[in-house]
Protein backbone atom coordinates (compact mmCIF):
# COMPACT_ATOMS: atom_id res chain seq x y z
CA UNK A 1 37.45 -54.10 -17.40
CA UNK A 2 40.36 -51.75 -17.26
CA UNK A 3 41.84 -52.07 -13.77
CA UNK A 4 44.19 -49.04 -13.80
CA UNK A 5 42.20 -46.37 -11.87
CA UNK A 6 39.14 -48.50 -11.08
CA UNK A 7 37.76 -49.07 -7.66
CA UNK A 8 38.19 -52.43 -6.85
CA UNK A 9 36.44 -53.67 -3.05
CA UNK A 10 37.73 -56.96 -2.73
CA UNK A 11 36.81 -59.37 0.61
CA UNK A 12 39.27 -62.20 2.07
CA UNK A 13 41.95 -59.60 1.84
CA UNK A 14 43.81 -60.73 4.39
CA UNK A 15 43.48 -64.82 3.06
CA UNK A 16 46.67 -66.66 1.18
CA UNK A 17 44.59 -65.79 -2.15
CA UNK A 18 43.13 -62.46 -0.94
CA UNK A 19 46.93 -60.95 -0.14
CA UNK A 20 48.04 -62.19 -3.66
CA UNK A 21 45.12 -60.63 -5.27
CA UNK A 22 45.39 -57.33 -3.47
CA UNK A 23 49.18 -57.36 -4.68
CA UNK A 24 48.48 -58.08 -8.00
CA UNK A 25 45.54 -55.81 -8.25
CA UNK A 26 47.29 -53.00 -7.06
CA UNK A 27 50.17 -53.56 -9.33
CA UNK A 28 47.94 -53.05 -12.39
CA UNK A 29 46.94 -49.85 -10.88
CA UNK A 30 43.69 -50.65 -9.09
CA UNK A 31 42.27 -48.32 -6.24
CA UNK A 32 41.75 -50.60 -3.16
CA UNK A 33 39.27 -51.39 -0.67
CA UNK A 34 40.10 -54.26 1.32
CA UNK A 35 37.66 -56.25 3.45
CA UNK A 36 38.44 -58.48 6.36
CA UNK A 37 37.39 -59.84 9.82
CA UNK A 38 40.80 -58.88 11.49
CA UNK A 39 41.88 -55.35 11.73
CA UNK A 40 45.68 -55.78 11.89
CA UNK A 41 46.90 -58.09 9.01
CA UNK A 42 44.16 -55.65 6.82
CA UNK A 43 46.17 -52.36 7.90
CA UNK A 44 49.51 -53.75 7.59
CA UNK A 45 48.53 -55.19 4.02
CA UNK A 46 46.76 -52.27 2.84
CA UNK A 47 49.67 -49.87 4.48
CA UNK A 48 52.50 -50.52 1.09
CA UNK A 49 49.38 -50.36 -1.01
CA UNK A 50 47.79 -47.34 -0.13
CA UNK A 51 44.61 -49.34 0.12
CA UNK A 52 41.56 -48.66 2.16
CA UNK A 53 40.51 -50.86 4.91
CA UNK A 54 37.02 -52.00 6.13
CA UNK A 55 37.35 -54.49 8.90
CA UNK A 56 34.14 -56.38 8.79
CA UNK A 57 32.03 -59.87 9.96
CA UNK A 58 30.61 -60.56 6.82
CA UNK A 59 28.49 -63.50 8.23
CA UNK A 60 26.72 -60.44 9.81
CA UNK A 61 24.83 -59.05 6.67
CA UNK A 62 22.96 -56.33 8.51
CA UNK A 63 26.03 -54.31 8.67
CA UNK A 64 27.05 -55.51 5.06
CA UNK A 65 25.35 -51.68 4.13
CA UNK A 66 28.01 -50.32 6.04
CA UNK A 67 30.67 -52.28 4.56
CA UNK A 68 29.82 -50.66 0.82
CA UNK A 69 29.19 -47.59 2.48
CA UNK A 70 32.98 -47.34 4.04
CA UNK A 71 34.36 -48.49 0.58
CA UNK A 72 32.51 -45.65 -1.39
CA UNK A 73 33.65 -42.69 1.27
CA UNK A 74 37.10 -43.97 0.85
CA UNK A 75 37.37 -44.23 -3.21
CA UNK A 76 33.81 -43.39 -4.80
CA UNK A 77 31.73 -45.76 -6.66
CA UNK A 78 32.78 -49.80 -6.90
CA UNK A 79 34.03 -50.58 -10.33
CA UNK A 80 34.64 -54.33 -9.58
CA UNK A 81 33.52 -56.29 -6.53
CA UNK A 82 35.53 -58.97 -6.04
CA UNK A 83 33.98 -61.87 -3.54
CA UNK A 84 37.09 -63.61 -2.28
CA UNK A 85 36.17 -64.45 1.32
CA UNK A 86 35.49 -68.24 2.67
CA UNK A 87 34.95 -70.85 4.99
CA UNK A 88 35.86 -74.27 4.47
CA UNK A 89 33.85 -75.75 7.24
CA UNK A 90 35.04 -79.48 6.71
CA UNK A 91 33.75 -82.62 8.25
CA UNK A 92 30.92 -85.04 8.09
CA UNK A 93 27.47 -83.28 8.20
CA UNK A 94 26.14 -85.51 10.55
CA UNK A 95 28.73 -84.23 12.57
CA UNK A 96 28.16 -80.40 12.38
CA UNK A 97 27.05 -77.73 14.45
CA UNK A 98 24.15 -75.33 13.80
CA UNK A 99 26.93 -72.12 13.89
CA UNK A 100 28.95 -74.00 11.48
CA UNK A 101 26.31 -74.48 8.81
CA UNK A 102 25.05 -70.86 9.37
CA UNK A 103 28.23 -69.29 8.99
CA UNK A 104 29.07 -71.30 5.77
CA UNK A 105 26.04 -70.04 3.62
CA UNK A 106 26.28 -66.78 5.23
CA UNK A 107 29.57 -66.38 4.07
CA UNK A 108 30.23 -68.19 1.10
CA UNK A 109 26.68 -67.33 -0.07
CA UNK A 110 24.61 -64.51 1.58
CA UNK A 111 27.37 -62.25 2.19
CA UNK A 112 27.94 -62.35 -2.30
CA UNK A 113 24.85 -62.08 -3.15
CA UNK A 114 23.63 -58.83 -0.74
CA UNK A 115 26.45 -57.06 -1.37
CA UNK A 116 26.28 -57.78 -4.92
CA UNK A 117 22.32 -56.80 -4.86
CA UNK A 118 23.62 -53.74 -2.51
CA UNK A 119 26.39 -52.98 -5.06
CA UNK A 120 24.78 -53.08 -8.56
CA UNK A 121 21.94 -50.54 -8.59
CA UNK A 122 25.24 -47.64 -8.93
CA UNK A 123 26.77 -50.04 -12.06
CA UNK A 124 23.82 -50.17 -13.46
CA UNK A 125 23.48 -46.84 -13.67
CA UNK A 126 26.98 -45.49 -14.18
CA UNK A 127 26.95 -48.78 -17.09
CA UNK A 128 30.14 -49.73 -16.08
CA UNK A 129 30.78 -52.60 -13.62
CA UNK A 130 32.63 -56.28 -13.28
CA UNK A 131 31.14 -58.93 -10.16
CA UNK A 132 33.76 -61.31 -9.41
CA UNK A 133 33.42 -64.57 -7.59
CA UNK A 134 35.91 -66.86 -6.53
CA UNK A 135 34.12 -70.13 -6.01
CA UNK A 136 35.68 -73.88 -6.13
CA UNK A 137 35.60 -77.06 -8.07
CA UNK A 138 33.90 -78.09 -4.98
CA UNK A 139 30.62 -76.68 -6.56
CA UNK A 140 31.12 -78.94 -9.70
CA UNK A 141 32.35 -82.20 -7.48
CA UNK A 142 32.44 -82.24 -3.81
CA UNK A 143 34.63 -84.67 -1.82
CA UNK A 144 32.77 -86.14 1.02
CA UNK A 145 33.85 -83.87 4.45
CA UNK A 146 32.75 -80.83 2.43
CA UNK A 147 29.47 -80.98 1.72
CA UNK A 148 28.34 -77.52 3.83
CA UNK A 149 31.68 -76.18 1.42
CA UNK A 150 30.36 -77.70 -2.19
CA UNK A 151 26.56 -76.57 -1.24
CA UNK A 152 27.80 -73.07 -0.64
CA UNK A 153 29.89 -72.72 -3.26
CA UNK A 154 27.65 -74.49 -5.81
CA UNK A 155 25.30 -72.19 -4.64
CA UNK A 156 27.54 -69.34 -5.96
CA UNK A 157 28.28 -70.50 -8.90
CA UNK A 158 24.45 -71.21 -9.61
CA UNK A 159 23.36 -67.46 -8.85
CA UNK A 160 26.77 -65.88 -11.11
CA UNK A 161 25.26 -68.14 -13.79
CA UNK A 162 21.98 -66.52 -13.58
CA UNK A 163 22.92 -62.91 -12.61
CA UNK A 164 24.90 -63.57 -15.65
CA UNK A 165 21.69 -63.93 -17.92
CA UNK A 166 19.77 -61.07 -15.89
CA UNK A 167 22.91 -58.52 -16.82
CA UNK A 168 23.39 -60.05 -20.59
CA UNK A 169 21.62 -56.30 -21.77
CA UNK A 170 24.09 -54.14 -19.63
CA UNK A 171 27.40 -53.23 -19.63
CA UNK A 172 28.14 -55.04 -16.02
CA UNK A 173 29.97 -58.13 -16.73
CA UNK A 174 30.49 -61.30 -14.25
CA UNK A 175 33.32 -63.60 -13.69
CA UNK A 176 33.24 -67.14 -12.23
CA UNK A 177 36.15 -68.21 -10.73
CA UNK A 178 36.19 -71.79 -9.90
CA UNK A 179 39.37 -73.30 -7.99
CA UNK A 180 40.87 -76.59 -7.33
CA UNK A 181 42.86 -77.13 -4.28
CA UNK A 182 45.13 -74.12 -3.35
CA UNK A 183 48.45 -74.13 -1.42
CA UNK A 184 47.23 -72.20 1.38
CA UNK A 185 46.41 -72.03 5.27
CA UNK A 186 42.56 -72.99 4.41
CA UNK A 187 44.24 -76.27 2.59
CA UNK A 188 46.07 -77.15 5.48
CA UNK A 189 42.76 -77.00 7.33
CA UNK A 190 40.91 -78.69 5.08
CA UNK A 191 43.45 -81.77 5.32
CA UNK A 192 43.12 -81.76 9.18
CA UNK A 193 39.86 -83.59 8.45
CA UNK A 194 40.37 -87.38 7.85
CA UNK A 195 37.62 -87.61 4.83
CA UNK A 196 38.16 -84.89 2.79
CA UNK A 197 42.11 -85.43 2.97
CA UNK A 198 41.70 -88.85 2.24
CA UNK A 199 39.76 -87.85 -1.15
CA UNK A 200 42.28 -85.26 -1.28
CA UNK A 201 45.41 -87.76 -1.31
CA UNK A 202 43.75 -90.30 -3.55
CA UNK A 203 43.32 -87.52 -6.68
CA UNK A 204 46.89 -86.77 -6.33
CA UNK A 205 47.83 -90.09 -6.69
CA UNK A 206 45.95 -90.21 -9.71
CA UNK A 207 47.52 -87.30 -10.86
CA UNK A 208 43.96 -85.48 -11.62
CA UNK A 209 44.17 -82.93 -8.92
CA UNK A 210 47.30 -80.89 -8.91
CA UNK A 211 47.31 -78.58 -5.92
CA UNK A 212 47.64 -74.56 -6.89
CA UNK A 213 50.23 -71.92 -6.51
CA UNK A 214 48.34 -68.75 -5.37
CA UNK A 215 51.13 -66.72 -7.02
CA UNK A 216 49.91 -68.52 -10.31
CA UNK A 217 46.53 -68.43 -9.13
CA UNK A 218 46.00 -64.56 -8.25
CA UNK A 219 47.56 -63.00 -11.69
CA UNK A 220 44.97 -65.60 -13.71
CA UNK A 221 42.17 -64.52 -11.95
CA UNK A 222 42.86 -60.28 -12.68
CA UNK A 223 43.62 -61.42 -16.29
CA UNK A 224 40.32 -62.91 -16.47
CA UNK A 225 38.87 -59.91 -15.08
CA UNK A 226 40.31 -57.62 -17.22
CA UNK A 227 39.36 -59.80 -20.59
CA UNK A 228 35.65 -59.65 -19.32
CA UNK A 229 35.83 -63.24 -19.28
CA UNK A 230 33.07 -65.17 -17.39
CA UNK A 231 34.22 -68.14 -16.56
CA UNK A 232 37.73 -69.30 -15.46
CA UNK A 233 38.65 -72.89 -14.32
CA UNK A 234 41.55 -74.00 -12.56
CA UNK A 235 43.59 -76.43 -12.84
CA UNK A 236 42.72 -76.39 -16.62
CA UNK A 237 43.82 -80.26 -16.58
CA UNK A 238 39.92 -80.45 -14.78
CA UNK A 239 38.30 -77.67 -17.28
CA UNK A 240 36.20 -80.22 -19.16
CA UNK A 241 34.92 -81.98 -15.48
CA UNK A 242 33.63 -78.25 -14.82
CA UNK A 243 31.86 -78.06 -18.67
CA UNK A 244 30.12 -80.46 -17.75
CA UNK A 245 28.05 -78.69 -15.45
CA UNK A 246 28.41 -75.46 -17.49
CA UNK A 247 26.21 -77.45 -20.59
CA UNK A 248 22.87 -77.23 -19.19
CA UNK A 249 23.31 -73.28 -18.48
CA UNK A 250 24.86 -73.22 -22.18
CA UNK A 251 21.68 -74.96 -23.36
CA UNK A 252 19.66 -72.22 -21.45
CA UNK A 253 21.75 -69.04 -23.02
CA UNK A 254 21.45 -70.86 -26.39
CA UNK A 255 17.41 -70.93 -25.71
CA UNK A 256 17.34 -66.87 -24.82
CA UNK A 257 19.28 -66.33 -28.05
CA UNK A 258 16.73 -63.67 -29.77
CA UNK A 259 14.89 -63.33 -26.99
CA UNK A 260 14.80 -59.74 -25.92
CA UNK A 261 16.41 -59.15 -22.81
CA UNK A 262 15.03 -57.16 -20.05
CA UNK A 263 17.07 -53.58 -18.92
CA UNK A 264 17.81 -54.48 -15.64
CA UNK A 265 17.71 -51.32 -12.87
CA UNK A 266 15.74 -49.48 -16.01
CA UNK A 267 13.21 -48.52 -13.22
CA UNK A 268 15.03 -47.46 -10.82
């Protein structure tokens, strides 16, 4: 997907990733929407960028209609939907509230997927489109203290893999985006809880964790985007951990080889 000119709405905006994304995105020439709970970091982010702004509760997915809505006044149709936003929820689940586990799958999970379903009726038929998610290693191998995190974001992963499949007659391509740990304010958080940073600690010690640079981090993930390709894995020390759960859905592309694929949104 050629970023210069295209309408890119991408959520987390205002998040150590999301502000290096937005940067970077912008820099190749990208048309901005940016999406965030807080109104003031989003306008004084978008301000140097001439980006638009839609300051939103994505947990809330009743108004996510309004969020694509706002995006489309301010730039036209979405050429790439980028799903950046998160929460890392951390602790024991024995140990969580109700509101915690709600708001994790709503936003790591729900909030993707309907505005991806809300989103890709207008790809589908302008045939041009890219759906972006940035999920974790977490969804390949979860440390104990993030199991609400790895469900969600395995979760993610799962449905990119098979909206993957459901899109392989169209021109709208996916990309998977699966991080290790990032040098960011969501880190720091996550190390705040005594099991997770424990796990944490012990893979750097082994050396088979290295924590990210989000300025390394955010130009990877727009290259990927913009060589269509579907899968990107970071560190790439861990790429063959995350194969591992990439064979089976290899095994079922393999098995749909020939197999005439379905022309999704042909009925609409």
């Amino acid at each position: 997907m050629r970023l210069a000119g295209a309408h890119v709405l991408l959520t987390g905006a205002t998040g150590t990733i999301g502000v290096r994304l937005a940067a970077e995105l912008a820099r190749r020439g990208a048309r901005l929407t940016l999406v965030a709970r807080t109104s003031a970091p989003l306008v004084a982010l978008a301000g140097p960028l001439g980006a638009a702004v839609v300051a939103a509760d994505l947990t809330d997915t009743v108004r996510l209609p309004d969020v694509l809505r706002s995006a489309e006044d301010a730039h036209g149709a979405v050429d790439v939907l980028l799903h950046n936003a998160a929460i890392e929820t951390a602790g024991p689940v024995a140990e969580a509230h109700p509101d915690d586990v709600r708001a994790t799958m709503a936003l790591n999970l729900a909030a993707p997927l309907e505005l991806t379903r809300l989103t890709l009726p207008t790809m589908l038929a302008r045939r041009r489109g890219h759906v972006v998610a940035v999920s974790s290693l977490a969804a390949v191998a979860t440390f104990p203290g993030l199991a609400l995190y790895g469900a969600s974001k395995a979760g993610l992963s799962a449905a990119m893999a098979g909206l993957r499949l459901e899109l392989r007659a169209t021109p709208v391509r996916t990309t998977t985006v699966e991080l290790g740990p990032v040098h960011s304010s969501m880190m720091d958080r996550i190390e705040d809880e005594a099991l997770a940073a424990a796990s944490f600690t012990r893979a750097r010690r082994l050396g088979a964790l290295p924590v990210l640079d989000p300025d390394v981090v955010a130009p990877a993930v727009v290259r990927a985007v913009e060589e269509d390709r579907h899968r990107l894995t970071l560190p790439r020390r861990v790429a063959p951990l995350a194969l591992l759960t990439e064979a089976p859905r290899a095994v079922v592309r393999a098995a749909l080889t020939g197999v005439r694929a379905a022309q999704v949104g042909a009925a609409r």
